[in-house]
Protein backbone atom coordinates (compact mmCIF):
# COMPACT_ATOMS: atom_id res chain seq x y z
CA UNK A 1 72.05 119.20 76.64
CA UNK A 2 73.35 117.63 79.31
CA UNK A 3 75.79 120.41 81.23
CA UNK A 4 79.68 119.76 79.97
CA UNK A 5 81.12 118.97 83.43
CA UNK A 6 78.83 116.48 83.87
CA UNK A 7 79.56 114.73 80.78
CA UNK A 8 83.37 114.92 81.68
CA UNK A 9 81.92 113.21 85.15
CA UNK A 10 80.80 110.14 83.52
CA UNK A 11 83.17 109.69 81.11
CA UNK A 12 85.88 109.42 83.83
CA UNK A 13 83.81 107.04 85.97
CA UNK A 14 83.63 104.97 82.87
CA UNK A 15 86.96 105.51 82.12
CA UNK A 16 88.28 104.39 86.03
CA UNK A 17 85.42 101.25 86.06
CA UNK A 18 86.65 100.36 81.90
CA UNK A 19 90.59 100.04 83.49
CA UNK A 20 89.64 98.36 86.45
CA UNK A 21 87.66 95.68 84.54
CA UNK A 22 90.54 95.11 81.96
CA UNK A 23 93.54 95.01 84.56
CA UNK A 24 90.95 92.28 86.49
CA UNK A 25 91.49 90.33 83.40
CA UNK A 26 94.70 90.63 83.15
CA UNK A 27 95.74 87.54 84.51
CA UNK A 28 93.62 85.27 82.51
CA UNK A 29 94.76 86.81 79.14
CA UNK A 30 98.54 86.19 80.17
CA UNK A 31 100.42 82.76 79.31
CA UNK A 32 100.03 79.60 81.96
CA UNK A 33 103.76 79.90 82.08
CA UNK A 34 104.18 82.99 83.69
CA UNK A 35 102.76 83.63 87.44
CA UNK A 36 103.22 87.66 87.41
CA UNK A 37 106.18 87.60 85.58
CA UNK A 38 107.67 84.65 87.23
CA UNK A 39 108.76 81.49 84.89
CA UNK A 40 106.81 78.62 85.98
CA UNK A 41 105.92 75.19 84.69
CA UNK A 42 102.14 75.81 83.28
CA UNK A 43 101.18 73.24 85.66
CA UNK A 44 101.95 75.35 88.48
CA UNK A 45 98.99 77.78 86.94
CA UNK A 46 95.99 75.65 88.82
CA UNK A 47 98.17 75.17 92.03
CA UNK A 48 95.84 76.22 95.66
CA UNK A 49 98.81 79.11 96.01
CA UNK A 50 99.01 80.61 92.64
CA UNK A 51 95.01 80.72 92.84
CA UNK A 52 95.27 82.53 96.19
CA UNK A 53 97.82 85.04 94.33
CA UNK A 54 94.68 85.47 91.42
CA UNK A 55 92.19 86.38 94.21
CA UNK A 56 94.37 88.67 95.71
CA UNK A 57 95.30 90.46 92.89
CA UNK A 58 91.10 90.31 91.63
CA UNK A 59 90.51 91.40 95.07
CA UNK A 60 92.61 94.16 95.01
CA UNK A 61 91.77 95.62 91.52
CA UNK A 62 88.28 95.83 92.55
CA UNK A 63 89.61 97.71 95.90
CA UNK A 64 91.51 100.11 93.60
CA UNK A 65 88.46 100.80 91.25
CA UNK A 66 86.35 101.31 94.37
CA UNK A 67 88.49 104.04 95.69
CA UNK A 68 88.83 105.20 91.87
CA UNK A 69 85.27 105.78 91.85
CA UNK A 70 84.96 107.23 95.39
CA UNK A 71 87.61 109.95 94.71
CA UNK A 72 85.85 110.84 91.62
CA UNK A 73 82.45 110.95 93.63
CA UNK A 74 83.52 113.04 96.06
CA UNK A 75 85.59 115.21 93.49
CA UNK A 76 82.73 115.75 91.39
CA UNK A 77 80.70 117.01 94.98
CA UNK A 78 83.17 119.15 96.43
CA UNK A 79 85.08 121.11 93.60
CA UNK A 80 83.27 120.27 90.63
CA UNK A 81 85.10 123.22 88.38
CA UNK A 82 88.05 121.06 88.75
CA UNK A 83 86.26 117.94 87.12
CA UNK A 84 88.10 118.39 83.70
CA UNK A 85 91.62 118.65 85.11
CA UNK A 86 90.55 115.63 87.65
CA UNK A 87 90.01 113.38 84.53
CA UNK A 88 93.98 113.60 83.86
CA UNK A 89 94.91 112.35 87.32
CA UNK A 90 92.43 109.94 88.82
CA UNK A 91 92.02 107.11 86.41
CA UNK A 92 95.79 107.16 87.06
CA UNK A 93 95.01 106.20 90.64
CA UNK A 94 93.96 102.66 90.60
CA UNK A 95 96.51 101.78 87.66
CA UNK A 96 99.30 102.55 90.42
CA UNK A 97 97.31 100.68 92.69
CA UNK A 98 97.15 97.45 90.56
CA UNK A 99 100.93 97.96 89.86
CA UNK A 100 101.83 97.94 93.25
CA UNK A 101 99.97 94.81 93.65
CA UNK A 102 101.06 92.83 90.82
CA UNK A 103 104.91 93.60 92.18
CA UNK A 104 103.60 92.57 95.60
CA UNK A 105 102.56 89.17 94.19
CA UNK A 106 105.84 88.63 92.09
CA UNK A 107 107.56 88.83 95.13
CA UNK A 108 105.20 85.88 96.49
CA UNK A 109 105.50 84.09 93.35
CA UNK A 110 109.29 83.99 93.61
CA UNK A 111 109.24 82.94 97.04
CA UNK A 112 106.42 80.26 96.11
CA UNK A 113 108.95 79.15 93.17
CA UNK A 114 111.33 78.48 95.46
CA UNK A 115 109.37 76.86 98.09
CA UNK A 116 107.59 74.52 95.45
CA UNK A 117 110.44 73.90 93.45
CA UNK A 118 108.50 75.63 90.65
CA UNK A 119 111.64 75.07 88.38
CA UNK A 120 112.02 75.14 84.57
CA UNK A 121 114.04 72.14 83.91
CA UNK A 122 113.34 72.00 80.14
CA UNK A 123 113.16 75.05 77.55
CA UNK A 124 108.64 75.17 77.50
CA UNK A 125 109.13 78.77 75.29
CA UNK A 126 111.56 79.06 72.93
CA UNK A 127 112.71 82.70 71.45
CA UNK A 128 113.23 82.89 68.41
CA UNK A 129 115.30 85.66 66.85
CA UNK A 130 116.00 84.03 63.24
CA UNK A 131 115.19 87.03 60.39
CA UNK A 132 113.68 84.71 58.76
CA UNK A 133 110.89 83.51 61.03
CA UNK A 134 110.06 87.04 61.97
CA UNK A 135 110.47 87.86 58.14
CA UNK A 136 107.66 85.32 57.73
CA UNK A 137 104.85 87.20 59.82
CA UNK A 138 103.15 89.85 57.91
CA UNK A 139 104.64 93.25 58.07
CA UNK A 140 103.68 96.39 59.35
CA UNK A 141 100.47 97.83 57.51
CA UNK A 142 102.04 100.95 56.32
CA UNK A 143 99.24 101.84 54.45
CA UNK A 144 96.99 102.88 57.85
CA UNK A 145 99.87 105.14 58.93
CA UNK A 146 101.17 106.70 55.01
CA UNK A 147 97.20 108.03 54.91
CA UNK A 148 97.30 109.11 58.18
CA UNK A 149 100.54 111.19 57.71
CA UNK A 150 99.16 112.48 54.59
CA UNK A 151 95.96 113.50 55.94
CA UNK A 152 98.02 115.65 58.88
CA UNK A 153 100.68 117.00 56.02
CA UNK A 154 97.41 118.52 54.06
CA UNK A 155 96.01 119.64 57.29
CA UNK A 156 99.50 121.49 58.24
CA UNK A 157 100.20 122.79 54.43
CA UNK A 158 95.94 124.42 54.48
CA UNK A 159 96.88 125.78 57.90
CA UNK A 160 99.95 127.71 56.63
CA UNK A 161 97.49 129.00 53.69
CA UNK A 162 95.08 129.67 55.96
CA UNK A 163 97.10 131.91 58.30
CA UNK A 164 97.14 135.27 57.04
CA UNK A 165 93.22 135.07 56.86
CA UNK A 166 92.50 133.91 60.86
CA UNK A 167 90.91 136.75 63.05
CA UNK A 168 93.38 137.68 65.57
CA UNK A 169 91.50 135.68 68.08
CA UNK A 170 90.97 131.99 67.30
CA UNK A 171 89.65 128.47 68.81
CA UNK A 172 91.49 126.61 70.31
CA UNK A 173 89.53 124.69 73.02
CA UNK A 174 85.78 123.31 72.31
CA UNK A 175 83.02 122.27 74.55
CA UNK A 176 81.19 119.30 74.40
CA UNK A 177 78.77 121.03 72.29
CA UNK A 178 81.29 121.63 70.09
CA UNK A 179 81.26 125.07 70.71
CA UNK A 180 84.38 127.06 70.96
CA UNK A 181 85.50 127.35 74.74
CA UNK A 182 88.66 129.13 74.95
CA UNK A 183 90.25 131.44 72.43
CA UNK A 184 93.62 132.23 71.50
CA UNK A 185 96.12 134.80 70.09
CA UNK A 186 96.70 133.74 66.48
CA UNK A 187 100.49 132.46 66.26
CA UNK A 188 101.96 129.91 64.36
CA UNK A 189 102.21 128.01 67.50
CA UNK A 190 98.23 127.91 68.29
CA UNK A 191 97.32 127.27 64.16
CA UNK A 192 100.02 124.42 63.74
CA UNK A 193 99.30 122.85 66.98
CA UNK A 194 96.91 120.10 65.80
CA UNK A 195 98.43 119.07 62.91
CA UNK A 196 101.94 118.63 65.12
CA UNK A 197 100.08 116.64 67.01
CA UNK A 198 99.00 114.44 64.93
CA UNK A 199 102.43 113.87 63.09
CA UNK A 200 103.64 112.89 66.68
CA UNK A 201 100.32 110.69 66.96
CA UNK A 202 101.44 108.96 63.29
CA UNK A 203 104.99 108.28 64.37
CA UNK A 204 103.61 107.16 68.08
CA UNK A 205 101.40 104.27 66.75
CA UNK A 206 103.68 103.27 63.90
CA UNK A 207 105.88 102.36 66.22
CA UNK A 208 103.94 100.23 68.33
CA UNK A 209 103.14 98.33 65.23
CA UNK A 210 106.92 98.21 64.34
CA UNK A 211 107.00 96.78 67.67
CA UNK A 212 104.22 94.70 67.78
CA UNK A 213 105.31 92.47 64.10
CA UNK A 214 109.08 92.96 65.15
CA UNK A 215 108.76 91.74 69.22
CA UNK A 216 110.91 88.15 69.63
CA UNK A 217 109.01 85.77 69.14
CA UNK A 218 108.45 83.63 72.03
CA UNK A 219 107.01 80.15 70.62
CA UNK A 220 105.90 77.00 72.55
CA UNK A 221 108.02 74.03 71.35
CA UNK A 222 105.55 71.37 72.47
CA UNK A 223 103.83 72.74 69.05
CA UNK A 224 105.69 75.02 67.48
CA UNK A 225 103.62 75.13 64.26
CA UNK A 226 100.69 76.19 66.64
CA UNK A 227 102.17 78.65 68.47
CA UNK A 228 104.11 80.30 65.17
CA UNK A 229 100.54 80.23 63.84
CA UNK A 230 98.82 81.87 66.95
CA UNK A 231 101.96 84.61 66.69
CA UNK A 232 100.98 85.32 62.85
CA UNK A 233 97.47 85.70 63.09
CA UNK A 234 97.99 87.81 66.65
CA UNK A 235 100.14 90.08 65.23
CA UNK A 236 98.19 90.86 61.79
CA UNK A 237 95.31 91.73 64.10
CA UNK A 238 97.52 93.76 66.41
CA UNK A 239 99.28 95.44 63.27
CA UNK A 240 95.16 96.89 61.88
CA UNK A 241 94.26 96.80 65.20
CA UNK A 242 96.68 99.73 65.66
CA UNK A 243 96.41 101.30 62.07
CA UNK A 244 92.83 101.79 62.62
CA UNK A 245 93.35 103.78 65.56
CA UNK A 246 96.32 106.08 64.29
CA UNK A 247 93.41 107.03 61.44
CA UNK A 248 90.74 107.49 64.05
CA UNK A 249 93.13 109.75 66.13
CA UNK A 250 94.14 111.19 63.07
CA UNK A 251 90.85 112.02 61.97
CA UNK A 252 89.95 113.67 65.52
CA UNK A 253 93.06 116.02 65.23
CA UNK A 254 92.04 116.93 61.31
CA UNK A 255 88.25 117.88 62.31
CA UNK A 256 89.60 119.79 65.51
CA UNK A 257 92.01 121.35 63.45
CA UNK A 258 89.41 122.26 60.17
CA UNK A 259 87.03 123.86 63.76
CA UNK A 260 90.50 126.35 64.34
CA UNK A 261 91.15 127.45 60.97
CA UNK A 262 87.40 127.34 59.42
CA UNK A 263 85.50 128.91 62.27
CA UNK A 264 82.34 128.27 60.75
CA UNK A 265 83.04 124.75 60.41
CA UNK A 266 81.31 122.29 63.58
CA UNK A 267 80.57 118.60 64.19
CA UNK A 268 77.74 117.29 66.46
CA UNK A 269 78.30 116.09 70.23
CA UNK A 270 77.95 112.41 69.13
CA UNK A 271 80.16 112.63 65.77
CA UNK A 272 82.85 113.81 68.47
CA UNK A 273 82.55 110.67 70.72
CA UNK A 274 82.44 108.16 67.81
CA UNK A 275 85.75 109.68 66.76
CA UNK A 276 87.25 109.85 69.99
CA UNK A 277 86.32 106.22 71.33
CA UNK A 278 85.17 104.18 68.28
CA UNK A 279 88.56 103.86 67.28
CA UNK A 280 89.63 101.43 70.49
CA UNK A 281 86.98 99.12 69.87
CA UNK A 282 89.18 96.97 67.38
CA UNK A 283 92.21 96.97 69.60
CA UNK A 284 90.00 95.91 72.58
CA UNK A 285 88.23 93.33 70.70
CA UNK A 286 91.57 91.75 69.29
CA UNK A 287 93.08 91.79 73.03
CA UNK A 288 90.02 89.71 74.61
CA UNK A 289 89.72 87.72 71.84
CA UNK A 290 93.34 86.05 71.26
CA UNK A 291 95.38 86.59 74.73
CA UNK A 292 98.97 87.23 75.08
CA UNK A 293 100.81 86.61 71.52
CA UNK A 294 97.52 85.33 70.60
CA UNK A 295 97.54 82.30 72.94
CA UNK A 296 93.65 81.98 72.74
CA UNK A 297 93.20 81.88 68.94
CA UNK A 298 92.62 78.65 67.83
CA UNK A 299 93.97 79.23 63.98
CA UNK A 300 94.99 77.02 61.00
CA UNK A 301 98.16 75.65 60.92
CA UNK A 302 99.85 76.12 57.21
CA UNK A 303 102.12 73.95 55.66
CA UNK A 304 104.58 76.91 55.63
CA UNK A 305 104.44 77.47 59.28
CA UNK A 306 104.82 73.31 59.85
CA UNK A 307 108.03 74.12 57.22
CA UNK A 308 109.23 77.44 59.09
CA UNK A 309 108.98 75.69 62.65
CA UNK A 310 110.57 72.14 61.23
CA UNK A 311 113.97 73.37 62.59
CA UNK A 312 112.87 74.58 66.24
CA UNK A 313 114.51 71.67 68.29
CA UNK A 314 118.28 73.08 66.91
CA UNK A 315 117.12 76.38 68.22
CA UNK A 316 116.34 75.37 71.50
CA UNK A 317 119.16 72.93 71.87
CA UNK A 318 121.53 75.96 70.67
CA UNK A 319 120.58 78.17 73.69
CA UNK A 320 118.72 78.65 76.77
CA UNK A 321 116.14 81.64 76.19
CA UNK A 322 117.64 84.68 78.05
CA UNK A 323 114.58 86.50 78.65
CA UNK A 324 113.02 83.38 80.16
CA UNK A 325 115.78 83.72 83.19
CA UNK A 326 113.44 85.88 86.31
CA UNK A 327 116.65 88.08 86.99
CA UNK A 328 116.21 89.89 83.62
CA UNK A 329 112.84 91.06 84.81
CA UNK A 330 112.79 93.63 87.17
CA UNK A 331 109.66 94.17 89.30
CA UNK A 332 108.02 90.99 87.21
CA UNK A 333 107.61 93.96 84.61
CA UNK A 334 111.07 95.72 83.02
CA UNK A 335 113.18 93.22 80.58
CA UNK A 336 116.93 94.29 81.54
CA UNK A 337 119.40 91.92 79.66
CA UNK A 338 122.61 93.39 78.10
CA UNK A 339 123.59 90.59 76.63
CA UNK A 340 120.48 90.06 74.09
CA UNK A 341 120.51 92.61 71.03
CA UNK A 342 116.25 92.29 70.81
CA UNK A 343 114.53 95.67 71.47
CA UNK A 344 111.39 94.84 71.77
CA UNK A 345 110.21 91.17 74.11
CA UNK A 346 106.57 90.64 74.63
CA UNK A 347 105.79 91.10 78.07
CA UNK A 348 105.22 88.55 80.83
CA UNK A 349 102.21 90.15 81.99
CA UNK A 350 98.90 90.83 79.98
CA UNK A 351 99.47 91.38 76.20
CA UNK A 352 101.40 94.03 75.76
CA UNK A 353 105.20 94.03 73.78
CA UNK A 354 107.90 95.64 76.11
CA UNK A 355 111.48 96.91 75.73
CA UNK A 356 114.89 95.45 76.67
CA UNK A 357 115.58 98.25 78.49
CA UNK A 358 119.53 97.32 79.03
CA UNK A 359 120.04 98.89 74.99
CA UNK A 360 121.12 102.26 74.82
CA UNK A 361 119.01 103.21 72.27
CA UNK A 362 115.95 101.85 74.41
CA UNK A 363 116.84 104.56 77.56
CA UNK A 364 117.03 107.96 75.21
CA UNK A 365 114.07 107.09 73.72
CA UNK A 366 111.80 105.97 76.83
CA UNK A 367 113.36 109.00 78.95
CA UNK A 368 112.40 111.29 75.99
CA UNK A 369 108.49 109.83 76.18
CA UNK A 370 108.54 110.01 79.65
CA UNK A 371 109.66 113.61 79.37
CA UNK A 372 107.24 114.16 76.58
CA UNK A 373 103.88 112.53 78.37
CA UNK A 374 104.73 114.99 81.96
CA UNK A 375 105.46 118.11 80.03
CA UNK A 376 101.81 117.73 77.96
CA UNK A 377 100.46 116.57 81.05
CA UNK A 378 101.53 119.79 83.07
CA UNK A 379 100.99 121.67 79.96
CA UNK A 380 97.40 120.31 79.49
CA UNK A 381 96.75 120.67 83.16
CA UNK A 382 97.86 124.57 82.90
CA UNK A 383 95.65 125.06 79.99
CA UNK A 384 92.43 123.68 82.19
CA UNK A 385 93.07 124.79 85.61
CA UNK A 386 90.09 127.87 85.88
């Protein structure tokens, strides 16, 4: 079998050339109205300077996933017992790279606003905060994330059961032959570990789909019934899109968990990397497929969403969408507006739901995740450094 630092080697070149390919497409899975997170007319999309703007920003994500891939080269020659620990840091390379180009063109597509007169006379997106049109989409699949939670619950409650019996030396790091690695002291701590986890992981991903169904809408008033129909279908998809990987990361956790407790117990190299990538497939699929709020999908328009959407012009009439003003964004990227009560606003760039990061709320619990992802990054990094 291939050697396991050589497997880690590939994985993170496919890793750094799968996020370069994805932010390339960025732009063409984002709304017409929005030149990196600058309001526009849509029209303004196929002007010569916004398509200079696309090729720079193209040009530059292939730049960054060219030096992505020549870092992890010459990585992988020079210290390649540091390959493991390398695979936490340098995908993160060209994703700062990208960002700082993407706020590099929304500084050039404010200027070219100005300079073209790029102004939104008339409301083209309308958000709509109503209960009951957001009421109307489909709710969060709770079902994906009750049997995850459940599955991590039994997992914690046989690992408690299990504890007095563990050697005094146990697992708690496998190769990629599934073979135990690294062992541990038995405490509480080490046996409990995975199944923590993956209660974090369960809450983690149920709230992106909270997120996802409860986002403001954002709906195109030139068809409203459309674009509430494009929203509904979007956001089912997103909503098992994301249950279906809180079970597969779920399910990960439980069989690394069952390897710590039941040392006997294995799974085969390619059992390992179904579980570990198989479940992004869906989410990746879904994100190609429909675009931003699910722009691209092409779906059939009910009688109940033509009913729902009937009222639209006294919504738009009634006010001027906040988050469609460009000083609420900062960077093109960061919805800051103290004056709307939403928590969640779909994004202006790509297809991802964002915070309104002016609510209180919003800043404990983003500076708490930030916290969280360094301290398991410099934990995880302690862990692997030989």
């Amino acid at each position: 079998m291939m050697h396991e630092t050589t497997v880690v080697f590939y994985i993170n070149m496919g890793i750094v050339l799968f996020i370069g390919s994805i932010m390339r497409l960025m732009p063409s899975l984002t709304r017409k109205s929005f030149l990196f997170g600058v309001k526009v007319p849509e029209a303004a999309h196929d002007h010569p300077d916004a398509l200079r703007l696309f090729r720079r920003y193209r040009l530059n994500c292939l730049l960054a996933t060219a030096l992505g891939v020549s870092l992890s080269l010459l990585q992988f020659r020079l210290l390649p017992e540091l390959t493991i620990v390398a695979a936490l840091y340098l995908p993160l390379i060209p994703l700062l790279l990208v960002a700082l180009t993407y706020i590099g063109n929304w500084h050039l597509a404010l200027a070219l606003k100005e300079e073209h007169g790029w102004h939104v006379t008339s409301v083209s997106i309308a958000d709509i905060d109503a209960n009951h049109y957001r009421s109307a989409i489909e709710g969060v699949p709770w079902g994906y994330y009750l049997f995850s939670l459940a599955a991590m619950l039994t997992a914690l409650v046989v690992s408690i059961a299990r504890y007095p019996e563990l050697p005094e030396m146990i697992p708690t790091n496998f190769g990629f032959d599934m073979d135990a690695t690294v062992y541990s002291p038995k405490t509480m701590w080490n046996v409990l570990l995975g199944p923590l986890l993956g209660i974090v992981t369960v809450a983690v991903t149920a709230l992106a789909g909270v997120a996802i169904v409860k986002a403001k809408l954002q709906l195109n008033p030139e068809n409203p019934a459309l674009s509430f129909a494009q929203h509904r279908v979007y956001r089912r998809l997103m909503g098992h899109g994301i249950g279906i990987l809180s079970l597969g990361m779920t399910l990960l956790l439980v069989v690394f968990t069952l390897m710590t407790i039941f040392p006997g117990f294995s799974v085969s190299f390619e059992v390992s990397m179904l579980l570990t990538f198989a479940p992004y497939i869906p989410l990746l699929v879904i994100t190609l497929r429909a675009g931003q709020g699910g722009n691209k999908l092409n779906p059939r328009v009910s009688e109940h969403d033509m009913i729902l959407t009937g009222a639209l012009d006294i919504v738009v009439s009634e006010s001027y969408s906040k988050s469609n003003d460009d000083h609420h964004w900062v960077l093109g990227m960061f919805y800051y507006n103290s004056e709307d009560p939403s928590l969640f606003i779909e994004d202006r760039f790509g297809t991802n739901v964002g915070f309104n990061y002016a609510r209180s709320s919003v800043k404990v619990a983003v500076g708490l995740m930030v916290f969280a992802v360094v301290a398991l990054y410099l934990w995880v990094t302690a862990m692997l450094l030989p």
